[in-house]
Protein backbone atom coordinates (compact mmCIF):
# COMPACT_ATOMS: atom_id res chain seq x y z
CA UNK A 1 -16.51 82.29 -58.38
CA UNK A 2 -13.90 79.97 -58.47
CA UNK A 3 -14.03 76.51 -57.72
CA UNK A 4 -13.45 75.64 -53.98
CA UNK A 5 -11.25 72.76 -54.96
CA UNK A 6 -9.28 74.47 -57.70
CA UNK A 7 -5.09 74.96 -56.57
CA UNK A 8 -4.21 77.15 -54.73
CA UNK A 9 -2.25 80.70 -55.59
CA UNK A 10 0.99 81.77 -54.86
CA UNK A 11 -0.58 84.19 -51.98
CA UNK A 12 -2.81 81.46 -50.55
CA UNK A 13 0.71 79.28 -50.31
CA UNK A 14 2.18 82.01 -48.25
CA UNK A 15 -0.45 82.66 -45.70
CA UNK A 16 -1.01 78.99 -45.23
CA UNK A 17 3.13 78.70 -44.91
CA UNK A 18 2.77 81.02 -41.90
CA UNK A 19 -0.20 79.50 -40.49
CA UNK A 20 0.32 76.49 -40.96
CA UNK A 21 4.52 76.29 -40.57
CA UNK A 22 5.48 79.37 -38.42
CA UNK A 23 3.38 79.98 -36.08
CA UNK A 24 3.20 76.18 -34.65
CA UNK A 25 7.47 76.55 -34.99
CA UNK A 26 6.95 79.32 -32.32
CA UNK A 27 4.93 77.21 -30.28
CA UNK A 28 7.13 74.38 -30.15
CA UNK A 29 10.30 75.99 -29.76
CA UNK A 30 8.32 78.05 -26.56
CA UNK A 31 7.63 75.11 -25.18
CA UNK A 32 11.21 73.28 -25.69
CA UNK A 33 12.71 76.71 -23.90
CA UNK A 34 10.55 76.72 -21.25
CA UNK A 35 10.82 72.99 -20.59
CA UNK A 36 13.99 73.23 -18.39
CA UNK A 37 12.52 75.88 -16.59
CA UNK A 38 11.09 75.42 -12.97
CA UNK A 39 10.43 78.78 -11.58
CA UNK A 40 7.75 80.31 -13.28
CA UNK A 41 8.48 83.92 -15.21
CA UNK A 42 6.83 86.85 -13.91
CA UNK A 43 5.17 89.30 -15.97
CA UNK A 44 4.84 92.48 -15.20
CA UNK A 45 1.55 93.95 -16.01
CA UNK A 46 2.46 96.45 -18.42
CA UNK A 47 4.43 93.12 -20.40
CA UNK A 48 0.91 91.53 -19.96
CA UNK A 49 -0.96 94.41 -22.06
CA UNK A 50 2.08 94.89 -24.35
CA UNK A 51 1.59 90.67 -24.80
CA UNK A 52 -2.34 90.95 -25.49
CA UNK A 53 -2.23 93.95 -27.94
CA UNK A 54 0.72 92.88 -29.83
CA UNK A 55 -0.51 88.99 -30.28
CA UNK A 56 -4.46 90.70 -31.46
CA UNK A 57 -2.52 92.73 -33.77
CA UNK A 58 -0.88 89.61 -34.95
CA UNK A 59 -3.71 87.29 -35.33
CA UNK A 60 -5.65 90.23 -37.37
CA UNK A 61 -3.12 90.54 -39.39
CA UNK A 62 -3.15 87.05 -40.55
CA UNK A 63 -6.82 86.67 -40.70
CA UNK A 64 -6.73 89.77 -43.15
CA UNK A 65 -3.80 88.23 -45.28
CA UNK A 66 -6.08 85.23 -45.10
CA UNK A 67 -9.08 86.94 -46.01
CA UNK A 68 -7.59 89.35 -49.45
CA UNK A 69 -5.66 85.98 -50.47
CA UNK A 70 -8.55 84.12 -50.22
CA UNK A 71 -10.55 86.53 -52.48
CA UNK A 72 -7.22 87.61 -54.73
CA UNK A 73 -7.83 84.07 -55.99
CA UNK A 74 -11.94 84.34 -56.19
CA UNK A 75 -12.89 82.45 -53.85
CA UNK A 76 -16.42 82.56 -52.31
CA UNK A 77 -16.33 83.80 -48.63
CA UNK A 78 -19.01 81.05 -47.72
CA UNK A 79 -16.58 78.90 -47.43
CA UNK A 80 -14.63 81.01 -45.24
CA UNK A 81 -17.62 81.11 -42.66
CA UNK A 82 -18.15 84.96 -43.34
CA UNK A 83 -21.16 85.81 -45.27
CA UNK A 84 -24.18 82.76 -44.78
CA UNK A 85 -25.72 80.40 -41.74
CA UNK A 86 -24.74 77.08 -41.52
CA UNK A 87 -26.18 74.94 -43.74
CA UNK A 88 -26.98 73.06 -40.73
CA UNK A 89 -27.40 74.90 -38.00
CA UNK A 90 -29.09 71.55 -35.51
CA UNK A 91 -25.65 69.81 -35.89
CA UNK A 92 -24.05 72.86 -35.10
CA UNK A 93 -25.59 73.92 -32.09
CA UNK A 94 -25.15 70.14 -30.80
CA UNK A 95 -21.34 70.22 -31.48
CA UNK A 96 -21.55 73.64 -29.48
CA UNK A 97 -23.51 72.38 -26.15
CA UNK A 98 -20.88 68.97 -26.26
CA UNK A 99 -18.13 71.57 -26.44
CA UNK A 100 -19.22 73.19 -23.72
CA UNK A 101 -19.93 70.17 -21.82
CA UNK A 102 -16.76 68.94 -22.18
CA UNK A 103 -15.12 72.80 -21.16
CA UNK A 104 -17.47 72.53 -17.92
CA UNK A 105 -16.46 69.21 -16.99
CA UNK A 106 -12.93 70.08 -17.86
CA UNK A 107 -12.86 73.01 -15.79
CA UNK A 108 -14.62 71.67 -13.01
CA UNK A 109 -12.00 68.27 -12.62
CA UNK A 110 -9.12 71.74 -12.08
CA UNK A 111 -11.09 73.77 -9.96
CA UNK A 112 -13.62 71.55 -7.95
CA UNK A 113 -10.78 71.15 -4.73
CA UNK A 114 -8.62 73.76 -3.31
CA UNK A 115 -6.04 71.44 -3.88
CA UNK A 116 -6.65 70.91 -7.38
CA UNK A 117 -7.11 74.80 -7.51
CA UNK A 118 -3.52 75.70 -6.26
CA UNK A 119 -2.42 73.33 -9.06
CA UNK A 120 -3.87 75.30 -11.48
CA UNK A 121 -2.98 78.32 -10.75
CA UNK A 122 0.34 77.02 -9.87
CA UNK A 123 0.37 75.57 -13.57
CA UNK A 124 -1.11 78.62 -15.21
CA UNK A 125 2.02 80.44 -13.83
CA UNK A 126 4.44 78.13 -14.66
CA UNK A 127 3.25 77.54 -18.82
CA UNK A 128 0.85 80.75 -19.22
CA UNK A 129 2.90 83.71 -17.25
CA UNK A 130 0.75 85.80 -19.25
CA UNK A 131 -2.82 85.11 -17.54
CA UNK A 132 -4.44 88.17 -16.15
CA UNK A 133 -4.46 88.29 -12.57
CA UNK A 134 -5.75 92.29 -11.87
CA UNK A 135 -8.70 93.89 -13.31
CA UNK A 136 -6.89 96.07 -15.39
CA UNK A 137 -4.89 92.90 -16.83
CA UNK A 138 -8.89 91.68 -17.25
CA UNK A 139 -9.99 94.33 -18.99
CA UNK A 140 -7.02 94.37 -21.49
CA UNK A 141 -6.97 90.39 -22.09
CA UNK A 142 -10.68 91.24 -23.53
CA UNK A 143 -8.87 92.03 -26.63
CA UNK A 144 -6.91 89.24 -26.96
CA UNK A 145 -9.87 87.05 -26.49
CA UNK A 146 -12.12 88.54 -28.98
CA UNK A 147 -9.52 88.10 -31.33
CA UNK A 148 -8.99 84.63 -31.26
CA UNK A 149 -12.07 84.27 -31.45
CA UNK A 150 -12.89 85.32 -34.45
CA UNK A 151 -9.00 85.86 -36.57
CA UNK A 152 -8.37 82.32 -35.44
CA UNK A 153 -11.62 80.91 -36.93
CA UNK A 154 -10.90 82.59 -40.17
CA UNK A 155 -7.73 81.52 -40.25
CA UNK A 156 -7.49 77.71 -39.02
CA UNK A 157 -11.30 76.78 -39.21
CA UNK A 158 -12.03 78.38 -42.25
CA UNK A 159 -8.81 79.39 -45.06
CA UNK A 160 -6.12 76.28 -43.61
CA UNK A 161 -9.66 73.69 -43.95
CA UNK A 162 -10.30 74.97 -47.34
CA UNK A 163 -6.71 75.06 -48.23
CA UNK A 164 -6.14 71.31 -47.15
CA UNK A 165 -9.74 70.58 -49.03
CA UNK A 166 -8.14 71.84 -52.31
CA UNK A 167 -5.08 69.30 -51.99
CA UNK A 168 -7.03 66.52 -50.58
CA UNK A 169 -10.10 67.06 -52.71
CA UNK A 170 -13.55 66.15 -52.10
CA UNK A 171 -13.67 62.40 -50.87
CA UNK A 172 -14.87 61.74 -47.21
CA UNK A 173 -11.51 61.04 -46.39
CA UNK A 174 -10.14 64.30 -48.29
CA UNK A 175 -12.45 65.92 -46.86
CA UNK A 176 -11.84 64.15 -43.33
CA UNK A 177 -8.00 65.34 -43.72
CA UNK A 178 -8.87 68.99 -44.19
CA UNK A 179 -10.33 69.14 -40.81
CA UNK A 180 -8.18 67.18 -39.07
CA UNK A 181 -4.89 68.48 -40.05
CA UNK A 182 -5.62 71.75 -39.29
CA UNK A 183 -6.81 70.98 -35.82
CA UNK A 184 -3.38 69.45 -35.67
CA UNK A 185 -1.81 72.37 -36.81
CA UNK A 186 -3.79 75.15 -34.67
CA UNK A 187 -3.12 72.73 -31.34
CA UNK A 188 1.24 72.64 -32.02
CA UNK A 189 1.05 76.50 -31.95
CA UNK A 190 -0.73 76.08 -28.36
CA UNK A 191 1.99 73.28 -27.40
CA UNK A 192 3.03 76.65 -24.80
CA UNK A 193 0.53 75.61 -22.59
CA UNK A 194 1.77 71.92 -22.19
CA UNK A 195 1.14 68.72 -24.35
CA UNK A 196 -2.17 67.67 -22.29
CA UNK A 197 -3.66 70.86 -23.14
CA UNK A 198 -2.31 70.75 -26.53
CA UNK A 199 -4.16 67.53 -27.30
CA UNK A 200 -7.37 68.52 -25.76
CA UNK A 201 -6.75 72.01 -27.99
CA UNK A 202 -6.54 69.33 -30.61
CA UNK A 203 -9.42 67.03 -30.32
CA UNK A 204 -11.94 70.13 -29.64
CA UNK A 205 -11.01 71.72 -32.71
């Protein structure tokens, strides 16, 4: 296999151009246009699906590009996240649970008032027109959540770290950078949803 570190090809360049380049144009210039904008676009719920499917199709297309460019230039999928366990799997599952504390306490400062409530959902409208609010929107917005789940992992916590790591090389602060400025990276293509969110985006990842 190749080395993790070595340069990368002319494929890897490409995906990580539209990674790391284009998509976090699109969300900046979404957010700049809907700045100025004080009633909140309505989606209709067939523009919702069309949104979900379209966006999955999207991320799995990127992941994918990620994925063969990743191997066109023999690398080892480890490093992508794919084929082993963490190494350490203790310091994993404590990053998880402080995740998730944060999320809970998070979501509990937005929702724990009906006030605070109504400003959420008031918000969500406003920034993310595109929230299910029908079962049917539900059930469709499942595929648009499994997705980022995993293509966005492949993509921004697994081929944009290793890509950074190959430029930055294998000090602690190389290594440091290769984290970090993908984080920055994946939270500019959520600037959509606002800067505050952005930044938490940011500091989770």
């Amino acid at each position: 296999m190749t080395d993790p570190f070595a340069p990368p090809t002319a494929w890897e360049h490409a995906v990580a151009v539209v990674a790391g380049v284009v998509l976090p144009l699109v969300g900046a210039l979404q957010h700049r246009r809907a700045a100025p904008v004080k009633e909140p676009e309505q989606l209709s719920t067939r523009e919702k699906i069309a949104l979900y499917w379209s966006n999955s199709v999207v991320l799995w297309g990127i992941a994918l590009l990620a994925i063969l460019a990743w191997r066109g230039a023999g690398r080892d999928l480890d490093r992508l996240g794919l084929t082993s366990a963490p190494a350490r799997p203790g310091l994993g599952l404590l990053l998880a649970a402080a995740f998730l504390a944060a999320y809970a306490l998070d979501t509990w400062r937005q929702l724990s008032t009906p006030e605070r409530l109504a400003a959420t959902r008031a918000r969500w409208r406003r920034d993310t027109p595109f929230m299910p609010e029908n079962r049917r929107e539900v059930l469709h917005s499942l595929v648009i959540v499994a997705s980022a789940a995993v293509a966005e992992e492949i993509v921004y916590r697994g081929f944009l770290v290793g890509y950074v790591a190959a430029w930055s090389g294998r000090s602690a602060a190389g290594l440091a950078l290769a984290v970090a400025l993908p984080a920055l990276v994946f939270a500019l293509c959520h600037l959509y949803q606002g800067v505050y969110r952005a930044a938490k985006i940011a500091l989770l990842a």
